[in-house]
N, C-alpha and C. Protein backbone atom coordinates (compact mmCIF):
# COMPACT_ATOMS: atom_id res chain seq x y z
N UNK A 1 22.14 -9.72 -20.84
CA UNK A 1 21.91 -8.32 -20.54
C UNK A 1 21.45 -8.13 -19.09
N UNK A 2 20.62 -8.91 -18.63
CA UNK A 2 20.29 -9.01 -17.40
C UNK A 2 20.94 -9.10 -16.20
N UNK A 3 22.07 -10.05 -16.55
CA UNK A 3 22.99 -10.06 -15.55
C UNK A 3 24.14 -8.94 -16.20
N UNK A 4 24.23 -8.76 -16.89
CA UNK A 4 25.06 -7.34 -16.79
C UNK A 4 24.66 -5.85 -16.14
N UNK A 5 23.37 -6.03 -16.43
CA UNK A 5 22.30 -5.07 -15.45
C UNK A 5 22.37 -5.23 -13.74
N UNK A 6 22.66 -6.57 -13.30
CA UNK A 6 22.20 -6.78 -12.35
C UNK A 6 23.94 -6.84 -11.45
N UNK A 7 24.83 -6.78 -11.95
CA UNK A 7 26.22 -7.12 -11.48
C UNK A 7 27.32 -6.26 -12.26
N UNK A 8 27.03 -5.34 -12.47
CA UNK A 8 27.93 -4.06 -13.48
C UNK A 8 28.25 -3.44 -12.44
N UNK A 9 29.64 -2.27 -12.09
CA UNK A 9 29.90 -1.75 -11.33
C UNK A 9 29.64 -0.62 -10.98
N UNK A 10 28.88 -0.14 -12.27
CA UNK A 10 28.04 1.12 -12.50
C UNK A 10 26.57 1.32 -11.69
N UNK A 11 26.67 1.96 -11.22
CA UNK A 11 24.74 2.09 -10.18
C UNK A 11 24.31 2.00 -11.60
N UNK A 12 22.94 1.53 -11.37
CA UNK A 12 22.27 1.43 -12.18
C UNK A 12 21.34 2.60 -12.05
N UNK A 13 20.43 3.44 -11.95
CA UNK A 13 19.58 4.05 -11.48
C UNK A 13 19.31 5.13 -13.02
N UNK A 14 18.20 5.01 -13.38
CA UNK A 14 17.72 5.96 -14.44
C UNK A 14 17.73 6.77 -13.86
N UNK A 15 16.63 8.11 -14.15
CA UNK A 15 15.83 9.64 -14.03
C UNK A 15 15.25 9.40 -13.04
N UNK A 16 15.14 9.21 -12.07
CA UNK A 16 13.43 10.02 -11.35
C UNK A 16 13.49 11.14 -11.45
N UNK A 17 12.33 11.46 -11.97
CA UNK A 17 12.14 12.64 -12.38
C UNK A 17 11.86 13.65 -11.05
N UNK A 18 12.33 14.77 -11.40
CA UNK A 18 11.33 15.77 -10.16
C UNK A 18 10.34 16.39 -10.77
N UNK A 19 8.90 15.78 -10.22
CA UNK A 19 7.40 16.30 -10.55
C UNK A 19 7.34 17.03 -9.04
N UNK A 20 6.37 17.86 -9.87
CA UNK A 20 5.55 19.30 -8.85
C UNK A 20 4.51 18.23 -7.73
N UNK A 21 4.80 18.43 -6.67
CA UNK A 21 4.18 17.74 -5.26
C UNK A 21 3.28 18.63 -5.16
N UNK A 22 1.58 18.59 -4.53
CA UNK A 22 0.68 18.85 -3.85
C UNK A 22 1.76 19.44 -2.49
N UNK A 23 1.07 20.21 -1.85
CA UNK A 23 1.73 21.04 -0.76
C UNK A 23 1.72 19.83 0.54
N UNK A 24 0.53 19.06 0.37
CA UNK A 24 0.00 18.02 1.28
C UNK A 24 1.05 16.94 0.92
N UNK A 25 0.93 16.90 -0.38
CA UNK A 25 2.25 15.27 -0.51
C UNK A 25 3.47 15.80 0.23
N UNK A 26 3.81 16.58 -0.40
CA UNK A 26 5.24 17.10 0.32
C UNK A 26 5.30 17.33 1.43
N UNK A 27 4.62 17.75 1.99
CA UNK A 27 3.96 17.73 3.63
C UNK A 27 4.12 16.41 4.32
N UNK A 28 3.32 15.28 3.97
CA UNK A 28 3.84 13.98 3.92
C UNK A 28 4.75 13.11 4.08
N UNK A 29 5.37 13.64 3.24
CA UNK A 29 6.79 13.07 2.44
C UNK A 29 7.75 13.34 3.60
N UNK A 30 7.58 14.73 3.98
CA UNK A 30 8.65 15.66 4.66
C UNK A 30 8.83 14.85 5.74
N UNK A 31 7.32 14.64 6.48
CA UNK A 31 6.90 14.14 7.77
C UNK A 31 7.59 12.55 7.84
N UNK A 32 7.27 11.79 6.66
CA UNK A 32 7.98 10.73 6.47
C UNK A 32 9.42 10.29 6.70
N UNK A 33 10.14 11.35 6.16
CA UNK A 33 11.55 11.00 6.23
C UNK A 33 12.26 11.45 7.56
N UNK A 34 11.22 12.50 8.42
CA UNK A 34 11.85 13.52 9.21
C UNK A 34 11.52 12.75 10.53
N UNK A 35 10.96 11.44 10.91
CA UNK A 35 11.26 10.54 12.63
C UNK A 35 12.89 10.35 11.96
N UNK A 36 12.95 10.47 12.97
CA UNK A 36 14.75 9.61 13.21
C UNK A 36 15.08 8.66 13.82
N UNK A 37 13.78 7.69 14.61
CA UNK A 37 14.10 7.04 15.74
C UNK A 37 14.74 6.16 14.69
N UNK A 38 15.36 5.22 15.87
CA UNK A 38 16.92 4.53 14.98
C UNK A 38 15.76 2.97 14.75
N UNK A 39 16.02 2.13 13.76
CA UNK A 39 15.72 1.41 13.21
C UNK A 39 15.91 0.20 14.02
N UNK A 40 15.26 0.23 15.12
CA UNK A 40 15.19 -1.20 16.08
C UNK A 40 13.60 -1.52 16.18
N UNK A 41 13.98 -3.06 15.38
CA UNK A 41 12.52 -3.64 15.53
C UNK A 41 12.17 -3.93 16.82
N UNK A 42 10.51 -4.41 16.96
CA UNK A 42 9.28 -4.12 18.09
C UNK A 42 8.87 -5.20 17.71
N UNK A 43 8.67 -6.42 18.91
CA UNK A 43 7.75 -7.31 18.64
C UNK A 43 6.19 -7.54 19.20
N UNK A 44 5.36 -7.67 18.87
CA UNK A 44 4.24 -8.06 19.51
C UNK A 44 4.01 -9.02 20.22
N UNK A 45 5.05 -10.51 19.93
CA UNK A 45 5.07 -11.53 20.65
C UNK A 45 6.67 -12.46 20.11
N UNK A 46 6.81 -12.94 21.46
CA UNK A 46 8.31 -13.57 20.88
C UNK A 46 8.24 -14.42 19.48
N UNK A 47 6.83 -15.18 18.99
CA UNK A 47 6.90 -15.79 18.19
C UNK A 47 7.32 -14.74 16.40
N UNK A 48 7.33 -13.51 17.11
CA UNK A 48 7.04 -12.26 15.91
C UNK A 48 8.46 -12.21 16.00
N UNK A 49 9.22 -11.77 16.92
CA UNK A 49 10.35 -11.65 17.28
C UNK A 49 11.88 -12.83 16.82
N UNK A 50 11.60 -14.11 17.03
CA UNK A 50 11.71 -15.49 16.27
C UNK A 50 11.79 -15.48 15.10
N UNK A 51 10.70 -15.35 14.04
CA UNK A 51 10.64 -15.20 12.87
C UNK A 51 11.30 -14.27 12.26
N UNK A 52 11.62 -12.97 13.04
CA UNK A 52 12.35 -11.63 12.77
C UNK A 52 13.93 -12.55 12.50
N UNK A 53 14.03 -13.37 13.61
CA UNK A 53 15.54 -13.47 13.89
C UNK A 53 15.98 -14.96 12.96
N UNK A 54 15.19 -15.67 12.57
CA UNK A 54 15.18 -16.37 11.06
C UNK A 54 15.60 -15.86 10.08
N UNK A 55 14.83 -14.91 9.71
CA UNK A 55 14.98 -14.57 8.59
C UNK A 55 16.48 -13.47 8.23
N UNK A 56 16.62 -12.46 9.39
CA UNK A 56 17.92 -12.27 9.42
C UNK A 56 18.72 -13.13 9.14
N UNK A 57 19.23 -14.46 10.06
CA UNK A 57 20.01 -15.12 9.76
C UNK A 57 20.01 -15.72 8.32
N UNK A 58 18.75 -15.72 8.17
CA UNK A 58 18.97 -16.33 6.37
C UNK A 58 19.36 -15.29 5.17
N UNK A 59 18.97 -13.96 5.63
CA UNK A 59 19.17 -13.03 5.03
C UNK A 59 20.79 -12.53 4.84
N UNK A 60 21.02 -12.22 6.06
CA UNK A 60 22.72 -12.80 6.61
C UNK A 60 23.31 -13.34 5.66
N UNK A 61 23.10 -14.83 5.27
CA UNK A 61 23.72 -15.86 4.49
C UNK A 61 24.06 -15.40 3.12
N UNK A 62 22.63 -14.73 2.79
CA UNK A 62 22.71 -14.94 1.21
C UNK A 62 23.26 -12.87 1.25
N UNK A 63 23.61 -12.45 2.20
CA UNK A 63 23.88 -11.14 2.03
C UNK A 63 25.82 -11.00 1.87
N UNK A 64 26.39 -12.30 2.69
CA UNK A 64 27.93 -12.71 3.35
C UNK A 64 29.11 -12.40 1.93
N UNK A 65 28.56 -12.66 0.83
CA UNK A 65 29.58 -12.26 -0.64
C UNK A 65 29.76 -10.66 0.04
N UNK A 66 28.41 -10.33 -0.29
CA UNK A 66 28.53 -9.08 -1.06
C UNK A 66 28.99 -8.10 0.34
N UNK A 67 28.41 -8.48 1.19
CA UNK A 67 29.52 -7.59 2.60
C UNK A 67 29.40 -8.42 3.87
N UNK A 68 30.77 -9.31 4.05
CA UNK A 68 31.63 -10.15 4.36
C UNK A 68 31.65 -9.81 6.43
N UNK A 69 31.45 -8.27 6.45
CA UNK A 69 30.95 -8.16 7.70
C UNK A 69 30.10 -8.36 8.77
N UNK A 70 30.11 -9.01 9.74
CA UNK A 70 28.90 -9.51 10.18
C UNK A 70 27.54 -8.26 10.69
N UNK A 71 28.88 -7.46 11.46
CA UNK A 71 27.99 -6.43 12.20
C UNK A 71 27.63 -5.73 11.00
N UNK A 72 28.21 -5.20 9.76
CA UNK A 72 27.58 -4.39 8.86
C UNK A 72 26.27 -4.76 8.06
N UNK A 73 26.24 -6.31 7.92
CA UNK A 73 25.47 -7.11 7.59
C UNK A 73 24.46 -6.82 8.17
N UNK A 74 24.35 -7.03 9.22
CA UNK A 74 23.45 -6.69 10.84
C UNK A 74 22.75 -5.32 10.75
N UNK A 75 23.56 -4.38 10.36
CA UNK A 75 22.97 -3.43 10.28
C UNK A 75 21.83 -3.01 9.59
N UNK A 76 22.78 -3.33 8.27
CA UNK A 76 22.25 -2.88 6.66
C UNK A 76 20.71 -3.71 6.61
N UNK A 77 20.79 -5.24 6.98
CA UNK A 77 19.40 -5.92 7.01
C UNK A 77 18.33 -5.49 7.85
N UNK A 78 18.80 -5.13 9.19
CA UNK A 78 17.49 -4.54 10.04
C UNK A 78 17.49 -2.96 9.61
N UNK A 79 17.70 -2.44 9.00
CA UNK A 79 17.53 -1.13 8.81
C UNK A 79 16.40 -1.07 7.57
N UNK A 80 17.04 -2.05 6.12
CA UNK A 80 15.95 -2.30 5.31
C UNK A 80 14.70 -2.75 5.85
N UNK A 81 15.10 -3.96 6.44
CA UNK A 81 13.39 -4.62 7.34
C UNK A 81 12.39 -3.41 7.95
N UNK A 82 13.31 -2.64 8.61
CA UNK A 82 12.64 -1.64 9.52
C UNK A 82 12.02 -0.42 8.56
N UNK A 83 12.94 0.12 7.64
CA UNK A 83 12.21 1.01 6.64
C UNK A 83 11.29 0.33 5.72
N UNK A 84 11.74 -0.69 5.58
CA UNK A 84 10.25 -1.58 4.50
C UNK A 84 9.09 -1.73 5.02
N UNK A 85 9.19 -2.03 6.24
CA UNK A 85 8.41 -2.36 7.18
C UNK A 85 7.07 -0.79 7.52
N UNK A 86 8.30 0.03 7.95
CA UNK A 86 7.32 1.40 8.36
C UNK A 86 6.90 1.93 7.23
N UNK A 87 7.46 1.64 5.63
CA UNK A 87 6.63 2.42 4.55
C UNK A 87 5.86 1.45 3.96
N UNK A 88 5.42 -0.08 4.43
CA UNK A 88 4.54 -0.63 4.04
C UNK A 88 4.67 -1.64 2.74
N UNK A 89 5.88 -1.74 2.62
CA UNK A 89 6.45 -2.56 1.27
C UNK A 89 7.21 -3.64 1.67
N UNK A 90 6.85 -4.12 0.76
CA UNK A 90 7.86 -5.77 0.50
C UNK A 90 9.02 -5.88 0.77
N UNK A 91 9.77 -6.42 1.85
CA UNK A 91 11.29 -6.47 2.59
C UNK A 91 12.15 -6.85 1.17
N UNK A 92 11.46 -8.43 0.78
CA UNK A 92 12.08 -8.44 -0.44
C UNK A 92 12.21 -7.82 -1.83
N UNK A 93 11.11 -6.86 -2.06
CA UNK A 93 11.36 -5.85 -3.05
C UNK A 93 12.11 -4.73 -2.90
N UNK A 94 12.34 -4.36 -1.73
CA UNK A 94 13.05 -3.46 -1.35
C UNK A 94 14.95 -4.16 -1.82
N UNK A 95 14.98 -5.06 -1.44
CA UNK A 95 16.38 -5.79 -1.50
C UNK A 95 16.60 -5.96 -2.73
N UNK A 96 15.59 -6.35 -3.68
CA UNK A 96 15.89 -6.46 -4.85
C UNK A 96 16.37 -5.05 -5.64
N UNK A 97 15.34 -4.66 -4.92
CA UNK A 97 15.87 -2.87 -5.93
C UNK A 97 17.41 -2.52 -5.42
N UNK A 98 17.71 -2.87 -4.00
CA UNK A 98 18.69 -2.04 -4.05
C UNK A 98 19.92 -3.02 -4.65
N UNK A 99 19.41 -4.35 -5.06
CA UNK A 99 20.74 -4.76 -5.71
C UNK A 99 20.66 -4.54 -6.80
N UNK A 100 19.85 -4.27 -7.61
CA UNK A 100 19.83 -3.69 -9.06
C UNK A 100 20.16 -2.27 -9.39
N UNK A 101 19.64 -1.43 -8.20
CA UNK A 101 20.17 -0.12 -8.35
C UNK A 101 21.51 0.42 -7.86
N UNK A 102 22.36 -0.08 -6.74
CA UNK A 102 24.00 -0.01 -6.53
C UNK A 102 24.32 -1.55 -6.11
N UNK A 103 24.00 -2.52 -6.20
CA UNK A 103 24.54 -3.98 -5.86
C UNK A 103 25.14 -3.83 -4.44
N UNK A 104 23.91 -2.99 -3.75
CA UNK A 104 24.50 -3.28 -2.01
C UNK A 104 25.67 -2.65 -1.73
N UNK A 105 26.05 -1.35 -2.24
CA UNK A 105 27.41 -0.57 -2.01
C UNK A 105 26.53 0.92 -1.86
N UNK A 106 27.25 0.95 -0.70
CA UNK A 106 26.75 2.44 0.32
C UNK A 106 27.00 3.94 -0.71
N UNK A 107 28.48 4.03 -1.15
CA UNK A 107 28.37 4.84 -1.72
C UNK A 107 28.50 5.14 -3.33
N UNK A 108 27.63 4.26 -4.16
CA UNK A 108 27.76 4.03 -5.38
C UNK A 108 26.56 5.61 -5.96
N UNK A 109 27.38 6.16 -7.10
CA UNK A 109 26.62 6.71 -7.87
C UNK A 109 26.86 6.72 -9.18
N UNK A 110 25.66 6.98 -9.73
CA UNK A 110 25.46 7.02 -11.07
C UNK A 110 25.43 7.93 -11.90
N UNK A 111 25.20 7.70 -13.01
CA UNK A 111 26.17 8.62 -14.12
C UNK A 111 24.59 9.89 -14.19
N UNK A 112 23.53 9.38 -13.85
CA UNK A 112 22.91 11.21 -13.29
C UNK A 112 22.59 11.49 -12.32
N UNK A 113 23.70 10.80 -11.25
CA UNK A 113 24.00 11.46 -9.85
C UNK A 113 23.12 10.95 -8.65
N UNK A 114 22.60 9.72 -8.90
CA UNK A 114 22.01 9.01 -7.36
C UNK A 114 22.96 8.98 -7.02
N UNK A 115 22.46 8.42 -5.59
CA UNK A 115 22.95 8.10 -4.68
C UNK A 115 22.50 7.02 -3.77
N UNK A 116 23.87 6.30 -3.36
CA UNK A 116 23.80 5.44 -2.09
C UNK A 116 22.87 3.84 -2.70
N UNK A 117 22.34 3.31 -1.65
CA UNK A 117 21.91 2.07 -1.83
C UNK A 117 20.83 1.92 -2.66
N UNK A 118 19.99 3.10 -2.72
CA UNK A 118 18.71 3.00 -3.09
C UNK A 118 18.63 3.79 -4.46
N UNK A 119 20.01 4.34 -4.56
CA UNK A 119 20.04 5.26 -5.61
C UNK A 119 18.90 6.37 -5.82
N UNK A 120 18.76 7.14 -4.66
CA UNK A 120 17.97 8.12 -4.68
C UNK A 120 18.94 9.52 -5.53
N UNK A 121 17.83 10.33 -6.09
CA UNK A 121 18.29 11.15 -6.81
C UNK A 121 18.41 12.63 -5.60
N UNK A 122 19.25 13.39 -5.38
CA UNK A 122 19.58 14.60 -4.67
C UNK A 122 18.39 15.31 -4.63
N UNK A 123 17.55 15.79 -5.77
CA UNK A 123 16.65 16.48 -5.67
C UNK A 123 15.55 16.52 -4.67
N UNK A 124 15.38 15.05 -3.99
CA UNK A 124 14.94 14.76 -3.23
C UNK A 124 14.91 15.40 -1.78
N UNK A 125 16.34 15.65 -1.68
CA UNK A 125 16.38 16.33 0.09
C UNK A 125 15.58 17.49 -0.02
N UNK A 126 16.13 18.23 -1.59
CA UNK A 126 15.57 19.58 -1.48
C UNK A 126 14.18 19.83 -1.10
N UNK A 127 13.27 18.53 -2.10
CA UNK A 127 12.10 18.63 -2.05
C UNK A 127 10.92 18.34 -0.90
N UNK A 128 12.09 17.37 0.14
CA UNK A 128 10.82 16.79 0.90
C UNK A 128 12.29 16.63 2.43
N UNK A 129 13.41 16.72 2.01
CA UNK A 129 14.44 16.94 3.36
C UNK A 129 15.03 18.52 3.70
N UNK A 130 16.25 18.66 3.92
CA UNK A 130 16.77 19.83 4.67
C UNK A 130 17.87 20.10 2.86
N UNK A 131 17.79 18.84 2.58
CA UNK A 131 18.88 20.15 0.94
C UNK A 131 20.14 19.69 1.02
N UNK A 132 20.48 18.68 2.04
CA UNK A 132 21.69 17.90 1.95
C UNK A 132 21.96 17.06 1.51
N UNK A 133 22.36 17.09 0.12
CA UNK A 133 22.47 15.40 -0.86
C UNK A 133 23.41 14.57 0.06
N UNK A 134 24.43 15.05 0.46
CA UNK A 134 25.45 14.34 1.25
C UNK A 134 24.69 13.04 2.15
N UNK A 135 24.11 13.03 3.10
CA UNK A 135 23.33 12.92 3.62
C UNK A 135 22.81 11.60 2.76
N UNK A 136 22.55 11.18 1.78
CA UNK A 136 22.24 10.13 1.31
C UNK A 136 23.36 8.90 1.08
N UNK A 137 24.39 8.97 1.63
CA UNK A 137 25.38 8.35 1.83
C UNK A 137 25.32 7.92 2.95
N UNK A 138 24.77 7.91 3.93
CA UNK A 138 24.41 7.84 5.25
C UNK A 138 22.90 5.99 4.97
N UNK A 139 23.44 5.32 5.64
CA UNK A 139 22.48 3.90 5.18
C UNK A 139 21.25 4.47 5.95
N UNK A 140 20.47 4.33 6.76
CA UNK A 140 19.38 5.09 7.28
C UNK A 140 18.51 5.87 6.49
N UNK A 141 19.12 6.88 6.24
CA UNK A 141 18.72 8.16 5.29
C UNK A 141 18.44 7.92 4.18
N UNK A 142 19.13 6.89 4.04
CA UNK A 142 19.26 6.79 2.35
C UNK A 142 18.33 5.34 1.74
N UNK A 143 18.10 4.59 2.83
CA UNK A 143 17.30 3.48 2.47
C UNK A 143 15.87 4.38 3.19
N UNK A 144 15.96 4.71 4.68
CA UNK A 144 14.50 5.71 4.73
C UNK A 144 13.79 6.60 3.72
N UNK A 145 14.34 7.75 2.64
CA UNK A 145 14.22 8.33 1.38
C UNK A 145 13.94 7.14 0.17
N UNK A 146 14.82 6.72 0.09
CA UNK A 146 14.29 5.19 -1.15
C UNK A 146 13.04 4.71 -0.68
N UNK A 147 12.28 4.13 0.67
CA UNK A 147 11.33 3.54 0.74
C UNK A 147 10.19 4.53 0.94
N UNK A 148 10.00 5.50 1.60
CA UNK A 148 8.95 6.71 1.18
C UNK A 148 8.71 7.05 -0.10
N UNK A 149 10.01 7.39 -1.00
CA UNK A 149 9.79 7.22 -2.59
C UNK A 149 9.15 5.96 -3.22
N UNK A 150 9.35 5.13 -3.15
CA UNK A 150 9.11 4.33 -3.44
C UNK A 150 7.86 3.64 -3.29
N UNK A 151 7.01 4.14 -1.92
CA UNK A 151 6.04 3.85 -1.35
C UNK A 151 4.92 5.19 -1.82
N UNK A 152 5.44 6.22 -1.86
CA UNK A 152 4.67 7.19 -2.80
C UNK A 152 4.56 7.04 -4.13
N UNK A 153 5.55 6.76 -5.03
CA UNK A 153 5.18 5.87 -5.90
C UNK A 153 4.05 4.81 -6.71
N UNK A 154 4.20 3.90 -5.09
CA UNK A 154 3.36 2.61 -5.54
C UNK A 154 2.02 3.32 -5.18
N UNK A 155 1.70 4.35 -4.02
CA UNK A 155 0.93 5.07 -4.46
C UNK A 155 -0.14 5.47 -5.03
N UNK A 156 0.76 6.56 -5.50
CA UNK A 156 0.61 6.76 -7.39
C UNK A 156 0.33 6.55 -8.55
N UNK A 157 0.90 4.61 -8.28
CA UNK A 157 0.53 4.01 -9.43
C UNK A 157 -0.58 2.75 -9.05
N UNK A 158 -1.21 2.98 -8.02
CA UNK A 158 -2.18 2.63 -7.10
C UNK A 158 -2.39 1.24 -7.37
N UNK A 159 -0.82 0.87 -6.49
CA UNK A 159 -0.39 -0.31 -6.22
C UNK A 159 0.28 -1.44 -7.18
N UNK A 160 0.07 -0.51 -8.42
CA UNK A 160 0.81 -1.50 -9.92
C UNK A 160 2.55 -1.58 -9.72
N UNK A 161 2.73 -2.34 -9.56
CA UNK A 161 4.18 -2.77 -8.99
C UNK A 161 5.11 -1.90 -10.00
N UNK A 162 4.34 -2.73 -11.11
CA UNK A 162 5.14 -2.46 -12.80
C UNK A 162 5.52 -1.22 -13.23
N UNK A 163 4.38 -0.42 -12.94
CA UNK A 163 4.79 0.70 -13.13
C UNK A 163 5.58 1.80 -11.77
N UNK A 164 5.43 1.08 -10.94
CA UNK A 164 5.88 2.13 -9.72
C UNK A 164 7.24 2.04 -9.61
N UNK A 165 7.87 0.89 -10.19
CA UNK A 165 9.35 0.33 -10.23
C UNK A 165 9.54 1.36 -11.45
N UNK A 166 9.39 1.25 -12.52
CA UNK A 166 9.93 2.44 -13.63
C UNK A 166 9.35 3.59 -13.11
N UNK A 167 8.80 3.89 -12.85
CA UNK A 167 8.38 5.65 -12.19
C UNK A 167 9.66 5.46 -11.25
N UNK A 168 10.22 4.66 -10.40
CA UNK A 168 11.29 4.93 -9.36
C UNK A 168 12.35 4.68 -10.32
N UNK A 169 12.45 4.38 -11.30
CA UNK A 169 14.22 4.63 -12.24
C UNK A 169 13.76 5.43 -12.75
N UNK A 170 12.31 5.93 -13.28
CA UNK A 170 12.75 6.90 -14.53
C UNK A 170 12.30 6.70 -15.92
N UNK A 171 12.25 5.29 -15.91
CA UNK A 171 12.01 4.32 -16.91
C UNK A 171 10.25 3.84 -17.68
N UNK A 172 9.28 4.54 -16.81
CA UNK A 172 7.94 4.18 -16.46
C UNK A 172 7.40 3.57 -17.76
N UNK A 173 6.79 2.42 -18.41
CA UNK A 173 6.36 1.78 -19.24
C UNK A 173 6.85 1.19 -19.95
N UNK A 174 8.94 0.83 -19.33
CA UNK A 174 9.40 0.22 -20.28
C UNK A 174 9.89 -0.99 -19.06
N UNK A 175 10.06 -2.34 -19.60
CA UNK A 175 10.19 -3.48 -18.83
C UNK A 175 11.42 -3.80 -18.60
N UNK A 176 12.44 -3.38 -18.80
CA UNK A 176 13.68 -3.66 -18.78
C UNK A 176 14.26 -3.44 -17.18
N UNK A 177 13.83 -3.13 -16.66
CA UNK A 177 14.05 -2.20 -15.05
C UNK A 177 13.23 -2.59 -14.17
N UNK A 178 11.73 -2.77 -14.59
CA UNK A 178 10.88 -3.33 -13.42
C UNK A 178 11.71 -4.90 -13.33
N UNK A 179 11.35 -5.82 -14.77
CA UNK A 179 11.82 -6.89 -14.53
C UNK A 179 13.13 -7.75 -14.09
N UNK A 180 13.86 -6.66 -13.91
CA UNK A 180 15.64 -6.91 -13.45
C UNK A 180 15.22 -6.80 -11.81
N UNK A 181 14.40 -5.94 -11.26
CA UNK A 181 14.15 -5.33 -10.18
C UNK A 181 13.25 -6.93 -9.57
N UNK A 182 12.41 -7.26 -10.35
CA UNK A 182 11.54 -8.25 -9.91
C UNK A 182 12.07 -9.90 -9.80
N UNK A 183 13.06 -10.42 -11.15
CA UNK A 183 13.81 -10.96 -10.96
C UNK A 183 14.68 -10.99 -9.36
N UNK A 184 15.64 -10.02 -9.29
CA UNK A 184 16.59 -10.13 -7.98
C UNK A 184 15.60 -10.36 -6.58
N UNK A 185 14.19 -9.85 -6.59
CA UNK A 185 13.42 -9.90 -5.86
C UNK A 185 13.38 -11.57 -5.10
N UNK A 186 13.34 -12.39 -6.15
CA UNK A 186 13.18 -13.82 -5.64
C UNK A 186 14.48 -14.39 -4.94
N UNK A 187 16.06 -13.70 -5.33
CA UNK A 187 16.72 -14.09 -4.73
C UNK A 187 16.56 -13.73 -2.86
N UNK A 188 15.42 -12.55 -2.28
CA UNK A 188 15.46 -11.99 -1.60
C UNK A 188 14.01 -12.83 -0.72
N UNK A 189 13.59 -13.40 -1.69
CA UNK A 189 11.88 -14.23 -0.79
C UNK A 189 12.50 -15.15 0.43
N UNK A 190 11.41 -14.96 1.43
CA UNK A 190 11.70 -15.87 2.21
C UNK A 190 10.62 -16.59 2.67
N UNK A 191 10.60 -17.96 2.95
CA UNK A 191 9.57 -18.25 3.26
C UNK A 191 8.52 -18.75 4.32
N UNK A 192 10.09 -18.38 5.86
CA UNK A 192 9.59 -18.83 6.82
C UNK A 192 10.04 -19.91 7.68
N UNK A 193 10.09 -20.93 6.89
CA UNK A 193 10.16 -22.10 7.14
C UNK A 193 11.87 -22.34 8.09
């Protein structure tokens, strides 16, 4: 079941639900998604910079099945790094979700209408962007929106992984979704070395 979960051609993505935001969260949120600067990492020291460019390349490797492009490859990885990075979450949890939620395909949706990599749900632009679902087809946008969600979320669930992963499908207290999500996670660890 797991690997049918995890390699089906179908996005995977439950409900997120749309709950009523504090004027301040949404405020937040808004502020969150709304820099645009483009997703080029900043080092503090070349040795920061080095390690950046490791792990790409390893990331690279184990990314080469699933899109065969180098430069797209290139992209798609420093863009996650960079949004994981600025919303404060795990590079590799981030990767894991999005292969469980569209298996790394830009414009995959699901049968209640996510979207894109992260399988964000539309309601979203309305609530905290400009109201353009389109727009989540766009890799940037659409992994930037997934990791603010996601990071409001964990939040939320003040820092419980378990539950912040089913609050982001939809799914909240059932294990079938965190643990598919947490699983792919390890294909995504790195360790440096």
């Amino acid at each position: 079941m797991l690997a049918q979960l995890l390699f089906s051609e179908q996005a995977q993505a439950g409900g997120q639900l749309e709950e009523p935001l504090a004027d301040a969260v949404r405020g937040a949120l808004s502020s969150a998604i709304a820099n645009s600067a483009p997703p080029v990492p900043e080092f503090a020291s070349t040795d920061a910079r080095l390690a950046y460019l490791r792990w790409l390349g390893t990331m690279s490797e184990r990314l080469k099945k699933k899109t065969p492009e180098w430069q797209l490859r290139k992209e798609f990885l420093q863009t996650v790094w960079y949004e994981s990075k600025r919303a404060g979450l795990d590079v590799a949890l981030v990767l894991g979700l999005v292969q469980v939620e569209s298996n790394f395909r830009k414009h995959a949706i699901s049968s209640v209408g996510a979207r894109g990599y992260m399988q964000v749900m539309p309601f979203w632009t309305r609530v905290i962007g400009d109201g353009d679902a389109s727009k989540l087809f766009h890799m940037q946008t659409n992994l930037r929106f997934g990791c603010v969600i996601l990071r409001h979320y964990l939040d939320r669930e003040k820092g419980d992984v378990f539950m912040t992963l089913g609050r982001y499908n939809g799914s909240r207290g059932k294990a079938e979704y965190p643990n598919a999500v947490l699983g792919a996670k390890r294909n995504w660890e790195y360790s440096g070395a």
